[in-house]
C-alpha atoms as a PDB file:
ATOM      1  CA  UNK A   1       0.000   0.000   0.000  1.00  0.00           C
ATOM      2  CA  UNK A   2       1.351   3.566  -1.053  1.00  0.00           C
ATOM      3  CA  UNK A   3       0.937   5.790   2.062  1.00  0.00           C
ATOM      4  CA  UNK A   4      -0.577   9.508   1.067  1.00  0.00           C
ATOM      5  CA  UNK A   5       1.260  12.417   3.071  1.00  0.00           C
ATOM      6  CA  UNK A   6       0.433  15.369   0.804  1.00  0.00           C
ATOM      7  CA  UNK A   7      -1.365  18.423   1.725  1.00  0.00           C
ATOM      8  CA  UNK A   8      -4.905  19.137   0.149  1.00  0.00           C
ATOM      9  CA  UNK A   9      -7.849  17.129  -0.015  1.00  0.00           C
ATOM     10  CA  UNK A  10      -7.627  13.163   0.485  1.00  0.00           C
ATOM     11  CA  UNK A  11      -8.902  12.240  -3.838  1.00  0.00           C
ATOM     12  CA  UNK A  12      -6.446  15.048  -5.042  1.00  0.00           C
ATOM     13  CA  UNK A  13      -3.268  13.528  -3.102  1.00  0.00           C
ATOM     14  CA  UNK A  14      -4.446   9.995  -4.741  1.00  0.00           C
ATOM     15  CA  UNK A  15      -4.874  11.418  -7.971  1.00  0.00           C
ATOM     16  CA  UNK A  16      -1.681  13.335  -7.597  1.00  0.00           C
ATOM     17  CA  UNK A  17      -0.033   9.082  -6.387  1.00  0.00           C
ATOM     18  CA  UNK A  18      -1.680   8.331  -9.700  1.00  0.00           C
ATOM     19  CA  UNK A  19      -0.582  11.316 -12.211  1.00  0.00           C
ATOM     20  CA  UNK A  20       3.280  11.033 -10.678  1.00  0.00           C
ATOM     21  CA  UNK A  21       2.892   6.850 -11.379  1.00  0.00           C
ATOM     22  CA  UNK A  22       2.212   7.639 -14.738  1.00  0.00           C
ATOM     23  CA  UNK A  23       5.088  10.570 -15.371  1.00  0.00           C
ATOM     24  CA  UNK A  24       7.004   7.955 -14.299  1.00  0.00           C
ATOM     25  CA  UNK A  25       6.212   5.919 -16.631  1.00  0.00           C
ATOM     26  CA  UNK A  26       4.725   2.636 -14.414  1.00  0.00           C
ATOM     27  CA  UNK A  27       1.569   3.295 -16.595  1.00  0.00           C
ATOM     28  CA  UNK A  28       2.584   4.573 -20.366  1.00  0.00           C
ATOM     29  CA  UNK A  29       0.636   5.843 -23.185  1.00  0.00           C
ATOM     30  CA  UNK A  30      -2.319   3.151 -23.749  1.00  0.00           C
ATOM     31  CA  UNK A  31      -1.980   0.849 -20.614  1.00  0.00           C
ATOM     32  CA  UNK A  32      -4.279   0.585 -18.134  1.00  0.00           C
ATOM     33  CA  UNK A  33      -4.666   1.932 -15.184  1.00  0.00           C
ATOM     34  CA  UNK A  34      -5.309  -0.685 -11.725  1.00  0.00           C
ATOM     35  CA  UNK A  35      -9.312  -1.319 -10.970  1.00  0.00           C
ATOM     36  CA  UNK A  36     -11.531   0.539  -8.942  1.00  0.00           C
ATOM     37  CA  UNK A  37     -10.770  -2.149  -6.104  1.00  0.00           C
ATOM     38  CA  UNK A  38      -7.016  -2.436  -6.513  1.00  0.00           C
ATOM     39  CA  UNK A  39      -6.495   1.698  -6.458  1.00  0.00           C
ATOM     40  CA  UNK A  40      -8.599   1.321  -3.095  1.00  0.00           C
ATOM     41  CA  UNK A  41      -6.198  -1.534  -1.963  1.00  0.00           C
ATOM     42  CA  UNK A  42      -2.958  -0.143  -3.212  1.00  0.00           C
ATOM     43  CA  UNK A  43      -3.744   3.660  -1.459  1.00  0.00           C
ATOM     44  CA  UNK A  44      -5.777   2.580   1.490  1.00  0.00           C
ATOM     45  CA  UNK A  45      -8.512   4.923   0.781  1.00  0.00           C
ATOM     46  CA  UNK A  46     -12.385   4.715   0.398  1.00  0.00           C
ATOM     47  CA  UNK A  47     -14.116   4.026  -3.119  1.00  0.00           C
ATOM     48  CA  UNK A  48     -15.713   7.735  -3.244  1.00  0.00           C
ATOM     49  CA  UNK A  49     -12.487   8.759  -2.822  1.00  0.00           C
ATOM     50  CA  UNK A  50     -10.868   6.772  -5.702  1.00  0.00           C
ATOM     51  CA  UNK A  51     -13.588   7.458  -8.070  1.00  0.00           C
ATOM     52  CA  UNK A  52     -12.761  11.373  -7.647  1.00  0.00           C
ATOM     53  CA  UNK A  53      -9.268  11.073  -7.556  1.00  0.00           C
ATOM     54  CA  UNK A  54     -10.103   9.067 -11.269  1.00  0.00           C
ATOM     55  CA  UNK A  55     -12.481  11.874 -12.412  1.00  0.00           C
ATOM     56  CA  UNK A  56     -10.313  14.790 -11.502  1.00  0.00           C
ATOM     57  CA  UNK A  57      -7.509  12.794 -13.896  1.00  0.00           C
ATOM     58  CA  UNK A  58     -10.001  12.324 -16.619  1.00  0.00           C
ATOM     59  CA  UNK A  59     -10.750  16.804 -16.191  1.00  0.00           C
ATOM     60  CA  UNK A  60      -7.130  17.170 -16.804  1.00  0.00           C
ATOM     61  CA  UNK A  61      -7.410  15.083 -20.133  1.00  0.00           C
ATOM     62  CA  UNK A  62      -4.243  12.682 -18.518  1.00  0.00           C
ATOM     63  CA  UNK A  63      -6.454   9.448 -18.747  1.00  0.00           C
ATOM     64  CA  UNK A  64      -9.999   8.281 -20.837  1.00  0.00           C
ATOM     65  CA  UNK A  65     -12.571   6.372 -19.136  1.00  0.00           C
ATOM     66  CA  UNK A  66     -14.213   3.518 -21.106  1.00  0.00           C
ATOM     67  CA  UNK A  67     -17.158   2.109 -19.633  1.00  0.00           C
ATOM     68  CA  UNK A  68     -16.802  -1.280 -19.010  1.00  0.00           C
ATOM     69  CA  UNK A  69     -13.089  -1.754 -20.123  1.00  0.00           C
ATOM     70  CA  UNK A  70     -11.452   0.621 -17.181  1.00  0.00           C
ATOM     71  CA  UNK A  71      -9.286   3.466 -16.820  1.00  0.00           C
ATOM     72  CA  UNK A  72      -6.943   4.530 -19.757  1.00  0.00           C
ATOM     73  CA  UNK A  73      -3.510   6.164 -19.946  1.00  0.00           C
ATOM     74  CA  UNK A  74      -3.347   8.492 -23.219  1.00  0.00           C
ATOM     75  CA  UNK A  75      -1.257   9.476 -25.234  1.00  0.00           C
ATOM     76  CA  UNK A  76       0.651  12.209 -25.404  1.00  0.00           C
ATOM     77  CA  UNK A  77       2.892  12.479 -28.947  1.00  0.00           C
ATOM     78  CA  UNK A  78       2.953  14.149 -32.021  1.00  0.00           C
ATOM     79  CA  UNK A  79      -0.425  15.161 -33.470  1.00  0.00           C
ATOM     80  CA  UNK A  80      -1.448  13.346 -36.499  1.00  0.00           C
ATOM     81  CA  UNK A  81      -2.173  16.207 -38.814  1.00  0.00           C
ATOM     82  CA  UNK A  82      -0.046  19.033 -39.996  1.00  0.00           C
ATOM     83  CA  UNK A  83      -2.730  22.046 -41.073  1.00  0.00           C
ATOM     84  CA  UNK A  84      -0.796  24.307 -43.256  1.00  0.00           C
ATOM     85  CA  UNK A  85      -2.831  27.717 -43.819  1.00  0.00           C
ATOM     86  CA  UNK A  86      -1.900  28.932 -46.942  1.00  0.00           C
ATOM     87  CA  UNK A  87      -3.149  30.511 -49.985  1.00  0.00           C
ATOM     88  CA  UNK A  88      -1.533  30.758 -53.496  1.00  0.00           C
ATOM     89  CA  UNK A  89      -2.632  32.160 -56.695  1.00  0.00           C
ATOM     90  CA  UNK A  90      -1.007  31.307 -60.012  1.00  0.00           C
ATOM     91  CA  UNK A  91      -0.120  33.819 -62.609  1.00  0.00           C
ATOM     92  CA  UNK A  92      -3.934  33.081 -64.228  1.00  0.00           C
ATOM     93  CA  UNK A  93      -5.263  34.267 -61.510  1.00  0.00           C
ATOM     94  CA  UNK A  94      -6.574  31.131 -59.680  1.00  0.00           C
ATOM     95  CA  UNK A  95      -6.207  31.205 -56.011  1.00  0.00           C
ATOM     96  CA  UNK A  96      -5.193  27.734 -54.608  1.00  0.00           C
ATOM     97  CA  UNK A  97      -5.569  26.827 -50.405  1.00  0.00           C
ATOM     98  CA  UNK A  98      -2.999  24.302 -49.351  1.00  0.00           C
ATOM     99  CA  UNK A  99      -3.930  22.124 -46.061  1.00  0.00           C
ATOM    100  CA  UNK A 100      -1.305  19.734 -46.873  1.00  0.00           C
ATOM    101  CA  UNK A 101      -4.043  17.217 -45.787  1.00  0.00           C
ATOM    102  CA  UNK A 102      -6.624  15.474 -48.449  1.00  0.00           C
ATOM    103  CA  UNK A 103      -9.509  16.602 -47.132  1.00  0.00           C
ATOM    104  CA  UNK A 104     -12.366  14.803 -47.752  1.00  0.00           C
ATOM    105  CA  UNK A 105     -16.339  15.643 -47.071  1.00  0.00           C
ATOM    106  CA  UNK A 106     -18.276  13.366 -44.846  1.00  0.00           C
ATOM    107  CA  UNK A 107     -21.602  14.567 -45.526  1.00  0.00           C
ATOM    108  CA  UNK A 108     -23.047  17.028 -48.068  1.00  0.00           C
ATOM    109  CA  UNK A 109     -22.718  20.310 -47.012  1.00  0.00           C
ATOM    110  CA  UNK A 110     -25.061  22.461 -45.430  1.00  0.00           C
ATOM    111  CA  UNK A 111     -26.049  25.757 -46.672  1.00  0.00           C
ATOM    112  CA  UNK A 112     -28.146  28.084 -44.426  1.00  0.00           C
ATOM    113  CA  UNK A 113     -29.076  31.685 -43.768  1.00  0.00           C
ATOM    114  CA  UNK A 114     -27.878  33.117 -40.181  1.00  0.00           C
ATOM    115  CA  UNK A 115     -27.388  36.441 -38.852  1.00  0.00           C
ATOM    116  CA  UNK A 116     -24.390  37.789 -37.051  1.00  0.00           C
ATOM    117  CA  UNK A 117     -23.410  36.981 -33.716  1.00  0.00           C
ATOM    118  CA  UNK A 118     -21.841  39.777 -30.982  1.00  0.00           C
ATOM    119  CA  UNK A 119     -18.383  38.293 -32.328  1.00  0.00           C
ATOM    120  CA  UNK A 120     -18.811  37.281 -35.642  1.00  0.00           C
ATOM    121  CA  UNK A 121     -20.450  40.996 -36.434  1.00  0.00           C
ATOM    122  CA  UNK A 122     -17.447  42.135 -35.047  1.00  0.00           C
ATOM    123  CA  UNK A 123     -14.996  40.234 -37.295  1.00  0.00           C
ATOM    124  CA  UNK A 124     -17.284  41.349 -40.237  1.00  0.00           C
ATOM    125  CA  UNK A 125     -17.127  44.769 -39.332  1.00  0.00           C
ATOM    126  CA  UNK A 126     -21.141  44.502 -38.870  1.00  0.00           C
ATOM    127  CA  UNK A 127     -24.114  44.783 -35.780  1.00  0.00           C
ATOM    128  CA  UNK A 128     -25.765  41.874 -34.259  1.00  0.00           C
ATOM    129  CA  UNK A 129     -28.002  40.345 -36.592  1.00  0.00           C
ATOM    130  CA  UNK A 130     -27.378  40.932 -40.208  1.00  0.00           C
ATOM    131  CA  UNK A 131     -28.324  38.091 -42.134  1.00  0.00           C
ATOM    132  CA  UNK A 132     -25.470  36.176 -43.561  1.00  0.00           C
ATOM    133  CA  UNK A 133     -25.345  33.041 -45.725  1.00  0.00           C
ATOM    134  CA  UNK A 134     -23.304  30.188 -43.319  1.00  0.00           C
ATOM    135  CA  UNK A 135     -21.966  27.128 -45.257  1.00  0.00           C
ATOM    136  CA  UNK A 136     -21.043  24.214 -42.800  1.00  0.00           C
ATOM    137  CA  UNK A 137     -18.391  21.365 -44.070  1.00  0.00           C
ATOM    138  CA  UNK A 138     -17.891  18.156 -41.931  1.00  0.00           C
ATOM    139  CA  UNK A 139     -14.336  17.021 -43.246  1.00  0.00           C
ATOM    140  CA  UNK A 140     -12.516  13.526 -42.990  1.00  0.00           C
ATOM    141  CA  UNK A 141      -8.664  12.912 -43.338  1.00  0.00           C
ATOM    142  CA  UNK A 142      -8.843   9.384 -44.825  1.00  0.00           C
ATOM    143  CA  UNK A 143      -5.016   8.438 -44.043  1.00  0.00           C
ATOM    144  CA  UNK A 144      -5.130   9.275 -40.233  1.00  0.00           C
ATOM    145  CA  UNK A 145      -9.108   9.494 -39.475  1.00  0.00           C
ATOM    146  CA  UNK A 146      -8.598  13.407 -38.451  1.00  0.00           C
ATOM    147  CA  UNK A 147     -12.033  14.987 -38.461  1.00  0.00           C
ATOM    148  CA  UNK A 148     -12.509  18.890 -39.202  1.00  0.00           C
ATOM    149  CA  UNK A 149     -15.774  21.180 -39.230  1.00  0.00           C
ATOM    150  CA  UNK A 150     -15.393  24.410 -41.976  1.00  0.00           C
ATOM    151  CA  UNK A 151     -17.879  26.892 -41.657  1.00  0.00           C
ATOM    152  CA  UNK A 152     -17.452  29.620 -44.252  1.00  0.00           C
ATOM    153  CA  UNK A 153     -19.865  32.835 -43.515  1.00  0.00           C
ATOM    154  CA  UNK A 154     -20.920  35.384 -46.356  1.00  0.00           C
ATOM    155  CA  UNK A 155     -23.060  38.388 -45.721  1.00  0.00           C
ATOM    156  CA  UNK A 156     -25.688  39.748 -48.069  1.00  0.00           C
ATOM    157  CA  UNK A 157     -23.793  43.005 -49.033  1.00  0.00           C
ATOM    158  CA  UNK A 158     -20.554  40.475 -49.957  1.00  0.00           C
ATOM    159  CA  UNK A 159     -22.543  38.271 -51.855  1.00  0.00           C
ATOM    160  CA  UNK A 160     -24.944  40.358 -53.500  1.00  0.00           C
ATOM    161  CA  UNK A 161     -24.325  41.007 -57.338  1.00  0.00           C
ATOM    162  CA  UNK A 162     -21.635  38.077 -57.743  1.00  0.00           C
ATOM    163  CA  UNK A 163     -22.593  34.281 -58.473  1.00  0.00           C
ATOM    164  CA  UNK A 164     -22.373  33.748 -54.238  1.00  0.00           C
ATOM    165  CA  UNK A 165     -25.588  34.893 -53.988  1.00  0.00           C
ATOM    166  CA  UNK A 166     -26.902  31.919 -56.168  1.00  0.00           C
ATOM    167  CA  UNK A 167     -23.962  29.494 -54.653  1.00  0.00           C
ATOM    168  CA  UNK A 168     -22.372  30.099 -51.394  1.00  0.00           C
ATOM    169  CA  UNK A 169     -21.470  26.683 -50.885  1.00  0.00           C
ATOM    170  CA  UNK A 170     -18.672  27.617 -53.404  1.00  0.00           C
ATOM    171  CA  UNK A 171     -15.488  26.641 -52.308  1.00  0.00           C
ATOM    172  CA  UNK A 172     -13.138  29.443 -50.518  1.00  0.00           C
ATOM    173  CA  UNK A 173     -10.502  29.402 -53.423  1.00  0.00           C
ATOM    174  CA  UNK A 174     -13.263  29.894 -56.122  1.00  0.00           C
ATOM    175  CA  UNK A 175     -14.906  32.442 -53.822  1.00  0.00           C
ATOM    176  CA  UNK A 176     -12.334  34.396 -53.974  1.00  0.00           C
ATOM    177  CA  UNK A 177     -11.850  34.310 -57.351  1.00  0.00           C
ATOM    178  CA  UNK A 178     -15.117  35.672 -57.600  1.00  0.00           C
ATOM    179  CA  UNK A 179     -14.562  38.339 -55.353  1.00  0.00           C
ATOM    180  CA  UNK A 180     -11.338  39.174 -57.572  1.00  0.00           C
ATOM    181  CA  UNK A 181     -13.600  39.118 -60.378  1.00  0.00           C
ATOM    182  CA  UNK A 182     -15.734  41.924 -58.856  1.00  0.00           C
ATOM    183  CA  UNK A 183     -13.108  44.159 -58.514  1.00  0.00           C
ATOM    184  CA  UNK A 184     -11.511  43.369 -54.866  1.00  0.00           C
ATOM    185  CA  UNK A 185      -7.797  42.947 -54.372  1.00  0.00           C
ATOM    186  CA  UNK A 186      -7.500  40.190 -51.425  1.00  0.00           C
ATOM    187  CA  UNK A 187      -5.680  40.472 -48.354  1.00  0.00           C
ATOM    188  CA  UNK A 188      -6.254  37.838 -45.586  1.00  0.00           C
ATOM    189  CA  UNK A 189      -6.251  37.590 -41.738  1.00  0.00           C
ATOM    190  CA  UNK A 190      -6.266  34.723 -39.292  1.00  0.00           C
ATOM    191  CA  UNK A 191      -6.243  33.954 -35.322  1.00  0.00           C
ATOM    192  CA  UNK A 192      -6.578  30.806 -33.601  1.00  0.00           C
ATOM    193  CA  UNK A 193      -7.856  29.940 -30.404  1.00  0.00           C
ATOM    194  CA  UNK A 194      -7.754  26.873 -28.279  1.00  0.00           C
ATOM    195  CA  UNK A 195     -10.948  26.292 -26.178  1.00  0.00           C
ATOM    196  CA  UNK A 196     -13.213  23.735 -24.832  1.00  0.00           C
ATOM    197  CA  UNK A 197     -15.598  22.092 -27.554  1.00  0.00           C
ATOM    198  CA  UNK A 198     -19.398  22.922 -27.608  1.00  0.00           C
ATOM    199  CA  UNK A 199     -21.212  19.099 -27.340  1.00  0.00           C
ATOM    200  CA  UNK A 200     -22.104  19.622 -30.754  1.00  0.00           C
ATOM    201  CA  UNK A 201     -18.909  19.931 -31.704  1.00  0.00           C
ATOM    202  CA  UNK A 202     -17.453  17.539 -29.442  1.00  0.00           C
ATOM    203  CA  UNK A 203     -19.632  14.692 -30.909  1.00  0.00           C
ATOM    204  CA  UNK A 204     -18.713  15.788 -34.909  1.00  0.00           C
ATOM    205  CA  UNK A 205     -15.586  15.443 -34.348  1.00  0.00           C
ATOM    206  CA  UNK A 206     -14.886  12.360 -32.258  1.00  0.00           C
ATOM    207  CA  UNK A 207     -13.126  14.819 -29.511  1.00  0.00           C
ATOM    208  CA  UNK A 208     -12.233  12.302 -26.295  1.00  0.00           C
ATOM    209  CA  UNK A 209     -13.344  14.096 -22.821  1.00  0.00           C
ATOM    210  CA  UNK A 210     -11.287  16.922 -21.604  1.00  0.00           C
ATOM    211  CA  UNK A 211      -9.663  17.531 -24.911  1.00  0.00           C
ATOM    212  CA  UNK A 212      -9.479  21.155 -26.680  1.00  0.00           C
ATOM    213  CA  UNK A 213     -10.028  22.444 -30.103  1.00  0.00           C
ATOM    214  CA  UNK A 214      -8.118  24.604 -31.865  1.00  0.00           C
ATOM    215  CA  UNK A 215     -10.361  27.324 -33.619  1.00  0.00           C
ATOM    216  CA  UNK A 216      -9.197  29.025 -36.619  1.00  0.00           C
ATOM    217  CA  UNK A 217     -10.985  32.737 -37.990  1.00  0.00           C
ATOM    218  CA  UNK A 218      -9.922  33.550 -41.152  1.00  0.00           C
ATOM    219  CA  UNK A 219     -11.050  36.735 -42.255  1.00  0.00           C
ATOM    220  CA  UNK A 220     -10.786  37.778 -46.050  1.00  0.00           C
ATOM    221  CA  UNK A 221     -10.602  41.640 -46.834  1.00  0.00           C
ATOM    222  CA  UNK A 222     -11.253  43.498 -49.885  1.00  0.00           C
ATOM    223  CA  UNK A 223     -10.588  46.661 -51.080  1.00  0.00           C
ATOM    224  CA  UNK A 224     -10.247  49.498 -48.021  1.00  0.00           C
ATOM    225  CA  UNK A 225      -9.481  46.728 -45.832  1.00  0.00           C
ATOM    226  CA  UNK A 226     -13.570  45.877 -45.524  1.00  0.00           C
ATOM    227  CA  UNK A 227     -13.791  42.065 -44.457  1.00  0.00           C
ATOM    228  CA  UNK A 228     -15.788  39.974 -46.905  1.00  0.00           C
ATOM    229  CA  UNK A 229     -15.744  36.648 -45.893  1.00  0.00           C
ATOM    230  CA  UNK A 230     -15.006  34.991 -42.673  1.00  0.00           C
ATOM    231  CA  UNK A 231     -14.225  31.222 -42.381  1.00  0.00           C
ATOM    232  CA  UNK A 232     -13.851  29.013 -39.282  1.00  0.00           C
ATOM    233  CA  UNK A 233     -11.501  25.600 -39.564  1.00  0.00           C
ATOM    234  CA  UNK A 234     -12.292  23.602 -35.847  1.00  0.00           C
ATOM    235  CA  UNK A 235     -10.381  20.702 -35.095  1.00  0.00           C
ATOM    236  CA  UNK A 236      -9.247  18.670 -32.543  1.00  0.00           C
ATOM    237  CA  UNK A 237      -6.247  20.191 -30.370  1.00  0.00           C
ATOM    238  CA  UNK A 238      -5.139  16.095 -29.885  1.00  0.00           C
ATOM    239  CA  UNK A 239      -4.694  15.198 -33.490  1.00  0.00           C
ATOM    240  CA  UNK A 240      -3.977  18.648 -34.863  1.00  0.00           C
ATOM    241  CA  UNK A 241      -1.424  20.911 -35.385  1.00  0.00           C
ATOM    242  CA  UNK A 242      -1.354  24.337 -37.353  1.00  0.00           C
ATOM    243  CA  UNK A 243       1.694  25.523 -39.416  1.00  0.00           C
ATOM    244  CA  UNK A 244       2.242  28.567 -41.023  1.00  0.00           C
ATOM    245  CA  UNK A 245       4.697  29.918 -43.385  1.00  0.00           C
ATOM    246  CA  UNK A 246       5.903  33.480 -42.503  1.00  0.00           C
ATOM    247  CA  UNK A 247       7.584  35.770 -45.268  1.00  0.00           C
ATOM    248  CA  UNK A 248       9.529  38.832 -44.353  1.00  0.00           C
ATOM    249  CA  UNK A 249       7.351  41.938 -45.355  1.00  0.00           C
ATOM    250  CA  UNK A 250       9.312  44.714 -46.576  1.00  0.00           C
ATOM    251  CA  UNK A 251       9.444  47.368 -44.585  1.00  0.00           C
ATOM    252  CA  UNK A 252       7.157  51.107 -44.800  1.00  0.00           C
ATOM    253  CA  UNK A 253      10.100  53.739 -46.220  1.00  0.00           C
ATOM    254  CA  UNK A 254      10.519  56.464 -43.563  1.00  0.00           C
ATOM    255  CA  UNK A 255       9.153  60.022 -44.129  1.00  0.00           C
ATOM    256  CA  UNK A 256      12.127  62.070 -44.946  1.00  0.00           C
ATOM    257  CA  UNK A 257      11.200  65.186 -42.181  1.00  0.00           C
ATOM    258  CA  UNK A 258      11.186  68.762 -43.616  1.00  0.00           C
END
């Protein structure tokens, strides 16, 4: 029996018996962890209190709980998937998105109106609820299972008078094409964010408990900087990585002072 002397409460100094065990690497990426009855055996403490200590592991996203099979150590290497955000366009004109990943669409997509939230208004340079057009893309990686959600969001006064208005389930590389075609010279903006998944989210994309997404908002601006489109890549934080290539811009010349 492992004797607890740690300060705090009695589940947190087993979980903490438990997390340092697996650091260790007595339980490693996969195994499984001892039964409800042998964690009560091996730290001399009540069932309640094993069952928290297990719970507060599974919060931190250092074990998955399958029910029926037990407690399970995950792992903890390289993400599977390599997201590269980047756009090209040839000297024809045609703009080109590179992923580096085959993307592939589980489901038809879904085309909808919406209106602008506090924060996507915001993005868009617009007030809470303008009507937009949303286009929603569940996406498969067939060579590693990685799943992806794309949401691309047009507004009226972006799509009105070019063919988006009739198709905004257009793809983002022949959207902007379009928007080229109406007289806008592109620039493009992105953030990402890593936050909890929504349980719609967490069930589209397969996300195990405790486990972040990494939210991408790409914002694409048109002539006088006004933001056109904005487009939202979600994806698991566990099997995803984002890369981007940086160029050096060349720097604003100085004001020569009078």
């Amino acid at each position: 029996m492992s004797e607890i002397q740690r300060p705090g409460a009695l589940y947190q100094q087993v979980a903490a018996a438990i997390r340092d065990a697996i650091l260790a690497g007595e339980f490693p990426p996969g195994a499984s962890l001892p039964s409800e009855a042998q964690l009560i055996q091996r730290y001399g403490v009540s069932r309640p209190t094993v069952r928290n200590a297990v719970s507060a592991l599974r919060a931190e996203g250092l074990i998955d709980v399958q029910h029926g099979k037990g407690s399970f150590v995950r792992a903890t290497g390289q993400p599977v998937v390599t997201v590269e955000r980047r756009i090209t366009r040839t000297a024809a004109g045609r703009f080109a998105t590179h992923d580096g990943v085959e993307w592939e669409q589980a489901e038809e997509p879904s085309v909808h109106r919406t209106e602008t939230t506090a924060a996507t208004g915001r993005a868009l340079g617009l007030g809470e609820g303008e009507e937009m057009f949303g286009c929603d893309r569940l996406l498969t990686d067939p060579a590693t299972g990685a799943r992806a959600l794309h949401r691309v969001l047009i507004p009226l006064a972006t799509a009105e008078g070019t063919p988006l208005a009739q198709a905004p389930d257009t793809e983002p590389a022949a959207a902007y094409e379009l928007l080229t075609a109406a007289g806008h010279t592109l620039t493009w903006t992105e953030t990402v964010q890593a936050r909890m998944p929504l349980p719609d989210e967490r069930t589209a994309l397969q996300i195990p408990d405790a486990t972040p997404i990494l939210h991408t908002t790409r914002i694409t601006r048109g002539t006088d900087d006004q933001p056109l489109l904005l487009e939202e890549l979600r994806i698991s934080a566990d099997r995803a990585q984002v890369a981007y290539r940086i160029t050096a811009e060349k720097a604003p010349a100085r004001r020569a002072h009078a």
